[in-house]
C-alpha atoms as a PDB file:
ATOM      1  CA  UNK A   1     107.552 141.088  40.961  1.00  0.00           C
ATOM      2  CA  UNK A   2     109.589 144.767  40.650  1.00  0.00           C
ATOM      3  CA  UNK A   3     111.280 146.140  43.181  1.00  0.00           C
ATOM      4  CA  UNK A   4     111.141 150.199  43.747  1.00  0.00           C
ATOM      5  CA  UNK A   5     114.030 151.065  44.107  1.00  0.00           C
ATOM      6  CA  UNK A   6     114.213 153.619  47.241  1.00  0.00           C
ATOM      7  CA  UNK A   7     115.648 156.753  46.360  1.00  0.00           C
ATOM      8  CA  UNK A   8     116.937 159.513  49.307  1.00  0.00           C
ATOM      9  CA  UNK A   9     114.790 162.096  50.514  1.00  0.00           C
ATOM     10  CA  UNK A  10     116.123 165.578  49.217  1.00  0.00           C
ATOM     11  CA  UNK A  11     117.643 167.111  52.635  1.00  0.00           C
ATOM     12  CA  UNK A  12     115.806 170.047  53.201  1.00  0.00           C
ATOM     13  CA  UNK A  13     115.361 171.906  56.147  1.00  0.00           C
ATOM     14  CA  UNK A  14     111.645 171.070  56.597  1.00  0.00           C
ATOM     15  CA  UNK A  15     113.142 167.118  56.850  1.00  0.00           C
ATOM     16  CA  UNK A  16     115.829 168.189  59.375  1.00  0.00           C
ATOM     17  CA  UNK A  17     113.381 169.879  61.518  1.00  0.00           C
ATOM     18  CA  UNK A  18     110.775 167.119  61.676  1.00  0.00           C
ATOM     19  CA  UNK A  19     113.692 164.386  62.168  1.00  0.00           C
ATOM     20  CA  UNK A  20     115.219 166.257  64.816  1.00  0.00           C
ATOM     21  CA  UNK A  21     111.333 166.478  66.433  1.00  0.00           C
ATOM     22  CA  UNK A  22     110.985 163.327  66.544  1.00  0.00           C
ATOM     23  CA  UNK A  23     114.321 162.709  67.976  1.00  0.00           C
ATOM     24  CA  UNK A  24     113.307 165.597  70.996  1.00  0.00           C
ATOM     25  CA  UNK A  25     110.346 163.897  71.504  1.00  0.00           C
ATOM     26  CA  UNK A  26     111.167 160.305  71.244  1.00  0.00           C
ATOM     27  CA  UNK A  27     114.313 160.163  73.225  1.00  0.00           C
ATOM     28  CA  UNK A  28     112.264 161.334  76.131  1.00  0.00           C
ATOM     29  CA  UNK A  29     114.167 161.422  79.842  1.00  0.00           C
ATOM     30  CA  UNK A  30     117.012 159.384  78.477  1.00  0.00           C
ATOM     31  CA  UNK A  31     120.044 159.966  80.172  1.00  0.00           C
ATOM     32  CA  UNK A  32     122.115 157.696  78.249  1.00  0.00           C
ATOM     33  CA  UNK A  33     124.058 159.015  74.626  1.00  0.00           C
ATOM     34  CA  UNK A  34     124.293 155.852  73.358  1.00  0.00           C
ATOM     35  CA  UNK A  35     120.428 155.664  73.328  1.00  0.00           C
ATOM     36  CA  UNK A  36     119.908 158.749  72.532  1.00  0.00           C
ATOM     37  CA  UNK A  37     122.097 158.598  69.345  1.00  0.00           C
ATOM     38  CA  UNK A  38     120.895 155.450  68.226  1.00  0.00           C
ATOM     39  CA  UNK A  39     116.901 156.435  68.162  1.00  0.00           C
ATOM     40  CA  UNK A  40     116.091 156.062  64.244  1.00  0.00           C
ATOM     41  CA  UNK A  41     115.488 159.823  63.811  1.00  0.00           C
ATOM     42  CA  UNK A  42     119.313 160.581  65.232  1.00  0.00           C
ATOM     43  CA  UNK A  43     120.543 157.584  63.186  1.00  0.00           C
ATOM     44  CA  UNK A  44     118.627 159.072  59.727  1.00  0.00           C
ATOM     45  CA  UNK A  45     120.290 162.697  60.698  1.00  0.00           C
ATOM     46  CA  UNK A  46     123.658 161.588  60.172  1.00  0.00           C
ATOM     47  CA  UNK A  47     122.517 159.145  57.087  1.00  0.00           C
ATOM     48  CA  UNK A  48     121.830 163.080  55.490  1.00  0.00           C
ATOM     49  CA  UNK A  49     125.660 163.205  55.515  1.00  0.00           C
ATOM     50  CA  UNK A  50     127.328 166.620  55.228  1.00  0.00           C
ATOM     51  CA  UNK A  51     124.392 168.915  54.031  1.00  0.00           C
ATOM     52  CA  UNK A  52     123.214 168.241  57.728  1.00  0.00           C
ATOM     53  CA  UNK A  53     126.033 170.761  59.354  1.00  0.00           C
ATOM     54  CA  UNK A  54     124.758 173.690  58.940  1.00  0.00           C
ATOM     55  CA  UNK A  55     120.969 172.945  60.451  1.00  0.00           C
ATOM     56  CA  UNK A  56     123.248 170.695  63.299  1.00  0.00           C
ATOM     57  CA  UNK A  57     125.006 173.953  63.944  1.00  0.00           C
ATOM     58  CA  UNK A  58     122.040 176.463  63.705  1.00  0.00           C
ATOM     59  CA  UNK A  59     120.323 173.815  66.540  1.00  0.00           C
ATOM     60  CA  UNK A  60     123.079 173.735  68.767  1.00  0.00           C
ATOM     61  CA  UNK A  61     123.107 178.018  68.153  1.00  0.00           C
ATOM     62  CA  UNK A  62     119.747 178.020  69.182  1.00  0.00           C
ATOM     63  CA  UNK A  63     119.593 175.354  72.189  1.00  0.00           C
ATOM     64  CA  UNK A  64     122.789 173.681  73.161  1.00  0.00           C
ATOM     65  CA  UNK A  65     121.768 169.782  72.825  1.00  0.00           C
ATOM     66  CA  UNK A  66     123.563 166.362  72.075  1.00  0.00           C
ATOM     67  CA  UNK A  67     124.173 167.117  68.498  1.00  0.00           C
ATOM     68  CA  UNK A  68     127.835 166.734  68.496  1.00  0.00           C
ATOM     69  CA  UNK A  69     127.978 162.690  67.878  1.00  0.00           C
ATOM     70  CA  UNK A  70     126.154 163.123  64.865  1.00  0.00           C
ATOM     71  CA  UNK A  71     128.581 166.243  64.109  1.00  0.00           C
ATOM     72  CA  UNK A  72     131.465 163.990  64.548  1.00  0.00           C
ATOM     73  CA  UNK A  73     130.255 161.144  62.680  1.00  0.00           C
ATOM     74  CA  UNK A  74     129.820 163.211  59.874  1.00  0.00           C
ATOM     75  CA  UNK A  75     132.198 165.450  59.707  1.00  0.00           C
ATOM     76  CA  UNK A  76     135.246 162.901  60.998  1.00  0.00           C
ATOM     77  CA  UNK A  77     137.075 165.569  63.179  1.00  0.00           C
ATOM     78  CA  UNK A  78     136.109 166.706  67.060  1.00  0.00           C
ATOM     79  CA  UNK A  79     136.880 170.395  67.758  1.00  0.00           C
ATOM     80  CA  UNK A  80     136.164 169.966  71.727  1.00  0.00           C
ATOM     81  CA  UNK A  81     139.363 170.175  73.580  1.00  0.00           C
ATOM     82  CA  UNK A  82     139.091 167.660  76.352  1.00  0.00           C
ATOM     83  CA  UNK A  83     138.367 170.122  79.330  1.00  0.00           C
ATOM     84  CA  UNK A  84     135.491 171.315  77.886  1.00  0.00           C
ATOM     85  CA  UNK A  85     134.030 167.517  77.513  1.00  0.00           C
ATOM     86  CA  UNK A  86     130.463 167.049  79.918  1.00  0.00           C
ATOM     87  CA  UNK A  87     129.513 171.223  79.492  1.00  0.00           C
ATOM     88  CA  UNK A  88     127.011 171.659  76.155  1.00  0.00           C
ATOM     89  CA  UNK A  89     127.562 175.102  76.443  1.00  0.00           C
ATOM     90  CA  UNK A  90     131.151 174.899  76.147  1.00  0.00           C
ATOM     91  CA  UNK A  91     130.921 172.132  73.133  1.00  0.00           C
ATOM     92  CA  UNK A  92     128.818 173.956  71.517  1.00  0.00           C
ATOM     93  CA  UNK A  93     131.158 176.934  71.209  1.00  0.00           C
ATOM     94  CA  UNK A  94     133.607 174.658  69.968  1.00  0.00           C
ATOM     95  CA  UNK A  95     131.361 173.629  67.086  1.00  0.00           C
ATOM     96  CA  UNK A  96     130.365 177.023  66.401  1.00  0.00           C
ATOM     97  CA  UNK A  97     133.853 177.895  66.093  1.00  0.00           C
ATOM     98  CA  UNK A  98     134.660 174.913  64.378  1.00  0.00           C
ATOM     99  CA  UNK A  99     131.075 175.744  61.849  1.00  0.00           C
ATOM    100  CA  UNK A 100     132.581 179.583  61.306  1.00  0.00           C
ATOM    101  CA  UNK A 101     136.096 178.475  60.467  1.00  0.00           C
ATOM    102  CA  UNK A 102     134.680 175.777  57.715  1.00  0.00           C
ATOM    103  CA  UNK A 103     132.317 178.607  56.279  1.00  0.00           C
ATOM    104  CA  UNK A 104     129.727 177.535  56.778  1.00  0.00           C
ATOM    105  CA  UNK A 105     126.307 178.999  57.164  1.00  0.00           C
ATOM    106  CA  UNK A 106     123.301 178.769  59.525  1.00  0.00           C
END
């Protein structure tokens, strides 16, 4: 018997946005991060590797939200100084910052 072999979905922004549904939606009340960056949609976010930044950084431009562990798991850096830990405003400026000074676009 063959085996398909799976190949990666293209990352589009149509993919992004229905992951990052899901993820909204499934997560629900959760108060913890550690659950909320290990539901599946989350997890498959970060498994889209780099081409994920700029929809990461248009989201938290739009809505400050718990983005910034998949941000740091892909990108391998943290821009948040450590006063500004615990406010998503705050870290979201930082990655906005961080997002301008790498060029890129959202």
């Amino acid at each position: 018997m063959a085996t398909a072999l799976l190949t990666p979905e293209p990352v589009t922004a149509q993919r992004f946005a229905r992951l990052a549904a899901q993820w909204k939606t499934g997560r629900g009340p959760v108060s913890s991060l550690s659950e909320m960056v290990m539901h599946p949609a989350y997890q498959q976010i970060i498994g889209m590797g780099q081409s994920a930044i700029p929809f990461l950084l248009r989201e938290l431009a739009q809505s400050p939200d718990h983005w910034f562990w998949a941000l740091k798991a892909i990108s391998g850096i943290d821009p948040v100084p450590p006063e500004h830990r615990g406010d998503l405003a705050l870290m979201s400026d930082d990655w906005l910052r961080w997002g301008r000074e790498q060029g890129y676009a959202w």
